[in-house]
C-alpha atoms as a PDB file:
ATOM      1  CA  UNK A   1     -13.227   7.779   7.276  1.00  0.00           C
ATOM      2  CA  UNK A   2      -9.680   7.899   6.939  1.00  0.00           C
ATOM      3  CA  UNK A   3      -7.800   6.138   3.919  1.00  0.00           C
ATOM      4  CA  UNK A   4      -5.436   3.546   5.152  1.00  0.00           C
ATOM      5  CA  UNK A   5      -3.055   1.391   3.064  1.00  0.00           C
ATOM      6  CA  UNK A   6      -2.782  -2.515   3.669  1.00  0.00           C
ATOM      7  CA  UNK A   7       0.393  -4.082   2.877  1.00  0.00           C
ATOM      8  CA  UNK A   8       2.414  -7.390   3.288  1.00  0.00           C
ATOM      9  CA  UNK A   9       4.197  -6.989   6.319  1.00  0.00           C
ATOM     10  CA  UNK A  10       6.706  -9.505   5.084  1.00  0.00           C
ATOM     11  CA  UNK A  11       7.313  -8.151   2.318  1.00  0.00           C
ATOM     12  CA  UNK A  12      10.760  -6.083   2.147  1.00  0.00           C
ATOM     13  CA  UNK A  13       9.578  -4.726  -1.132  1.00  0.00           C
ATOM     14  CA  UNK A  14       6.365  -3.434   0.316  1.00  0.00           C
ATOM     15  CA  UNK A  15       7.824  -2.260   3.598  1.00  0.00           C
ATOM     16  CA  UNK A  16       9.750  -0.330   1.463  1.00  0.00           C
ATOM     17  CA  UNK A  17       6.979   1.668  -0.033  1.00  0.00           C
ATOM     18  CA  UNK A  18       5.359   2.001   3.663  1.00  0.00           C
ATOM     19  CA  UNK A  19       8.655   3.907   4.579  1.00  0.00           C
ATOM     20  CA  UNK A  20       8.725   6.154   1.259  1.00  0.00           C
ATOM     21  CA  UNK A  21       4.798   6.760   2.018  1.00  0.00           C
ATOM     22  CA  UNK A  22       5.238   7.868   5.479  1.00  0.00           C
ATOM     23  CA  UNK A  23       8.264   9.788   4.880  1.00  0.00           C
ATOM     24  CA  UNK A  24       6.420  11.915   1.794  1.00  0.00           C
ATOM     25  CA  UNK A  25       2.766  11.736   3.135  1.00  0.00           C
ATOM     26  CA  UNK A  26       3.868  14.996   5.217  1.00  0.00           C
ATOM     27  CA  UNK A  27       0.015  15.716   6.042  1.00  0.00           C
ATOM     28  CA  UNK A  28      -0.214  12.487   6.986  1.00  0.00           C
ATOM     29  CA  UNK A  29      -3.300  11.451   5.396  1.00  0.00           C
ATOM     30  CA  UNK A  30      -2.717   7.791   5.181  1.00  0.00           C
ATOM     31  CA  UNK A  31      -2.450   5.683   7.866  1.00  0.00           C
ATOM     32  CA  UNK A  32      -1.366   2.013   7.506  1.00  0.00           C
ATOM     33  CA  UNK A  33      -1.556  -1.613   9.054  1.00  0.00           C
ATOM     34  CA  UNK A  34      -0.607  -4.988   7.480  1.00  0.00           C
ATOM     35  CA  UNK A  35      -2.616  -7.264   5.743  1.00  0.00           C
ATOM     36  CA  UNK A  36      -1.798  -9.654   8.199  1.00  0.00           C
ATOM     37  CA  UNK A  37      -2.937  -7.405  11.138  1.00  0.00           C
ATOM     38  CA  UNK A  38      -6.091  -6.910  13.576  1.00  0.00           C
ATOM     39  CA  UNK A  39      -7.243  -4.001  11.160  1.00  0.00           C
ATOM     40  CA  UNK A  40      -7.066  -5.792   8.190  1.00  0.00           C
ATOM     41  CA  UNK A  41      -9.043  -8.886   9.909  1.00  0.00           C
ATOM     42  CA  UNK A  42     -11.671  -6.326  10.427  1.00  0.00           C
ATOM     43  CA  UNK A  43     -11.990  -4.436   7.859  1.00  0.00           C
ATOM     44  CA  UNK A  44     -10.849  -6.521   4.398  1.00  0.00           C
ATOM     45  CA  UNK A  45     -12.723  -9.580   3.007  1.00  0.00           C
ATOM     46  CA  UNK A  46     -10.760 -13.075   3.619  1.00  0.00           C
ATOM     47  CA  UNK A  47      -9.711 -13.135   0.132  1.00  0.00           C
ATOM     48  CA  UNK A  48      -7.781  -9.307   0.071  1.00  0.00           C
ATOM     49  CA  UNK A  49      -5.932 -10.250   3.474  1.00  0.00           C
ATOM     50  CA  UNK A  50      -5.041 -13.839   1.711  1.00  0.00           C
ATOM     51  CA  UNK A  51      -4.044 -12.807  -1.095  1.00  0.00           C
ATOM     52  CA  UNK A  52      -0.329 -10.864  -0.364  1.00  0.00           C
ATOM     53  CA  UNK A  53       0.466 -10.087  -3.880  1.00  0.00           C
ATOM     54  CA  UNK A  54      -1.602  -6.993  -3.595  1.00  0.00           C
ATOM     55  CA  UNK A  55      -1.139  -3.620  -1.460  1.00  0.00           C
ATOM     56  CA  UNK A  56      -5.164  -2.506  -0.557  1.00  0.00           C
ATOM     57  CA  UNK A  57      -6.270   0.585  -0.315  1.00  0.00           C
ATOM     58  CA  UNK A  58      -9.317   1.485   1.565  1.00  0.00           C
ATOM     59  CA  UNK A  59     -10.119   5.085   0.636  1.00  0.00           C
ATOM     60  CA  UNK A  60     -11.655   8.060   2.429  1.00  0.00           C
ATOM     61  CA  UNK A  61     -14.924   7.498   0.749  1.00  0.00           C
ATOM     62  CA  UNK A  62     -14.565   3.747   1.551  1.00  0.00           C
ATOM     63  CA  UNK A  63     -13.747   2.807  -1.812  1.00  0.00           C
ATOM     64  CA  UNK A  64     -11.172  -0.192  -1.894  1.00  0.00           C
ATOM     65  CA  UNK A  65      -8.628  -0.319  -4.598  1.00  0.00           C
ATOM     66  CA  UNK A  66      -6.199  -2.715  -5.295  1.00  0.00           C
ATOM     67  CA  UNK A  67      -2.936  -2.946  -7.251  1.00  0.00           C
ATOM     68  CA  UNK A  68      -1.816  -0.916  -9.101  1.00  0.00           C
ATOM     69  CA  UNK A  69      -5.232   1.356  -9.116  1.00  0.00           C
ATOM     70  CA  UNK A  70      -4.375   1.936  -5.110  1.00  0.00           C
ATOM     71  CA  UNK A  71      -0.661   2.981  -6.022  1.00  0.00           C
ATOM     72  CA  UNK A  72      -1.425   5.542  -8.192  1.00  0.00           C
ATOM     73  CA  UNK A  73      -4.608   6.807  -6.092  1.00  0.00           C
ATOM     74  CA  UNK A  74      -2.126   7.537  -3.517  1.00  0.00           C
ATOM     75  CA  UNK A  75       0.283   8.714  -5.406  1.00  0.00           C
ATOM     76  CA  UNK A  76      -2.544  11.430  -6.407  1.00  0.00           C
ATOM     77  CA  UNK A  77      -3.830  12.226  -3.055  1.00  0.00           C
ATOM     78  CA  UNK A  78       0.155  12.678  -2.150  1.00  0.00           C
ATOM     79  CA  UNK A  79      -0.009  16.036  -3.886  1.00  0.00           C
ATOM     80  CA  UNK A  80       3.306  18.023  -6.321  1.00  0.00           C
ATOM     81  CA  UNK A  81       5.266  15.654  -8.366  1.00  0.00           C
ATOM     82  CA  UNK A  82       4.165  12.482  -7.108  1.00  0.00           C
ATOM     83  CA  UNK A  83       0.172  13.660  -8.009  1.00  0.00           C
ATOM     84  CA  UNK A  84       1.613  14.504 -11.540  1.00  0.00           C
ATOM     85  CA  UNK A  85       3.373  11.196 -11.281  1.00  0.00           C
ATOM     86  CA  UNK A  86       0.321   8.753 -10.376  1.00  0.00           C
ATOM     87  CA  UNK A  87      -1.819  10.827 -12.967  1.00  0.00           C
ATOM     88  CA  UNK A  88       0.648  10.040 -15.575  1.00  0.00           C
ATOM     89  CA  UNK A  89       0.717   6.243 -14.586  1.00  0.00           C
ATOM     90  CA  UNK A  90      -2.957   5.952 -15.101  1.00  0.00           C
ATOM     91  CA  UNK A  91      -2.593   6.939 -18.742  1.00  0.00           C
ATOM     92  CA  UNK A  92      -1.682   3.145 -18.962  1.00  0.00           C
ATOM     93  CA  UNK A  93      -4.527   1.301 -19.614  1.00  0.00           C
ATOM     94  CA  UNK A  94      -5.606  -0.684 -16.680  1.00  0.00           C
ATOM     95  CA  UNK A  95      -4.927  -4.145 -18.120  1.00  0.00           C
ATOM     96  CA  UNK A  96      -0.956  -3.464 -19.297  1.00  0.00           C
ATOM     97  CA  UNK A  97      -0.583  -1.574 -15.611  1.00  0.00           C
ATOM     98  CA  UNK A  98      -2.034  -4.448 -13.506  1.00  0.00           C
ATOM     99  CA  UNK A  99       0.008  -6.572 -15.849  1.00  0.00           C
ATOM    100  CA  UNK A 100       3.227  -4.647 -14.488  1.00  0.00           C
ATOM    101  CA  UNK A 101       2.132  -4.674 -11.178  1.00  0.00           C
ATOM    102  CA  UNK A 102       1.445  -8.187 -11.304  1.00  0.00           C
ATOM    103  CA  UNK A 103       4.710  -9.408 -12.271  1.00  0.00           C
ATOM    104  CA  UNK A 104       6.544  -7.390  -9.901  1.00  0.00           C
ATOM    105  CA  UNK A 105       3.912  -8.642  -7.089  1.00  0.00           C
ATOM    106  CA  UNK A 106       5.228 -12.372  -7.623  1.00  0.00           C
ATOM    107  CA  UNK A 107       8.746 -11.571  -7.623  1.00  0.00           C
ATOM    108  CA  UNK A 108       9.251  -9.270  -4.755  1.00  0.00           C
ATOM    109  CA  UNK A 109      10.100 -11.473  -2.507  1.00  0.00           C
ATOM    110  CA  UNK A 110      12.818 -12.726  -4.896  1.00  0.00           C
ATOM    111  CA  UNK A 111      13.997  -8.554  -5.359  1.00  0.00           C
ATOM    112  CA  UNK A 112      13.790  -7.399  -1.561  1.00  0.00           C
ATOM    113  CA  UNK A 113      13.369 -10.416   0.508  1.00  0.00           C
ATOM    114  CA  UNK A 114      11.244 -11.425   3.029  1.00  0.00           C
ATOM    115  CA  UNK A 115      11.638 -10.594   6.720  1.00  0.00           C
ATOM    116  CA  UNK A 116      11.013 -12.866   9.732  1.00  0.00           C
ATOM    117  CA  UNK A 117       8.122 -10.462  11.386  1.00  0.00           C
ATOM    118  CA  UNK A 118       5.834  -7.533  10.341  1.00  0.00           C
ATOM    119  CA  UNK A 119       7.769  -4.281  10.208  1.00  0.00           C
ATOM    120  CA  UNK A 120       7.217  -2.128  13.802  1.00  0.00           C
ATOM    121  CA  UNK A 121       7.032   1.341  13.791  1.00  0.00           C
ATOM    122  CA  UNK A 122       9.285   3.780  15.486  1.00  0.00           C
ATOM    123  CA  UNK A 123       7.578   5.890  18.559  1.00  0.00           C
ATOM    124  CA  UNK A 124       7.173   9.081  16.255  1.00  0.00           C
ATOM    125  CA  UNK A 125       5.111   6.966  13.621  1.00  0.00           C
ATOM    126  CA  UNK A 126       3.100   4.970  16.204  1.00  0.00           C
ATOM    127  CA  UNK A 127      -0.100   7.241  15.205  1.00  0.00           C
ATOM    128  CA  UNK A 128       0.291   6.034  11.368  1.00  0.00           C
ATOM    129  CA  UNK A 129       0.672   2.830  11.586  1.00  0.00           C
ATOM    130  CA  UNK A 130      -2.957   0.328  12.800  1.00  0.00           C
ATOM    131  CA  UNK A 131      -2.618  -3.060  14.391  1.00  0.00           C
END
């Protein structure tokens, strides 16, 4: 099973981090689709796809993280600095990290914006990205 990342596709912010991940992720080990997509319909509970404060990861072994726990899973499974990086970050104890991630969830909208539609993919990244 391949891990793939779920993420507002409104969401500047998050779009954001979908560009920095598929620019890094030079394997290309993640793929990704939108929370508000056909993939995430079929894969996520109701509640995960509803609730858009959230990126979701659902991970090779079909583990699903959420938060701040999937940022700094793939931030480990990136490899070099950023692996370093995301094993740092879980240092933090869970509850002060998800606090973080929490208050940056309900005012990204408010920091990057919001766009119109979910965020298409060029033709080269068309094999990353899931309905």
């Amino acid at each position: 099973m391949e891990p793939i990342l779920f993420f507002d596709g409104i969401c500047g912010l998050c779009n954001g981090f979908v560009d920095w991940l598929v620019r890094v992720d030079r394997r290309g080990v993640y793929r990704v689709a939108t929370l508000q997509g056909e993939t995430a319909a079929r894969l996520l509970p109701t509640r995960d796809r509803q609730a858009l404060e959230s990126v979701v990861l659902r991970a090779a072994e079909g583990e699903v993280l959420r938060g701040s726990a999937a940022v700094l899973r793939v931030l480990r499974d990136l490899g070099g600095v950023w692996s370093v990086l995301g094993r740092l970050g879980g240092i933090a104890p869970a509850s002060v990290r998800d606090s973080l991630y929490g208050w940056v969830a309900r005012r990204r909208y408010a920091f990057s914006g919001r766009r119109d539609t979910c965020r298409l993919p060029t033709p080269e990244e068309r094999s990353r990205f899931l309905p």
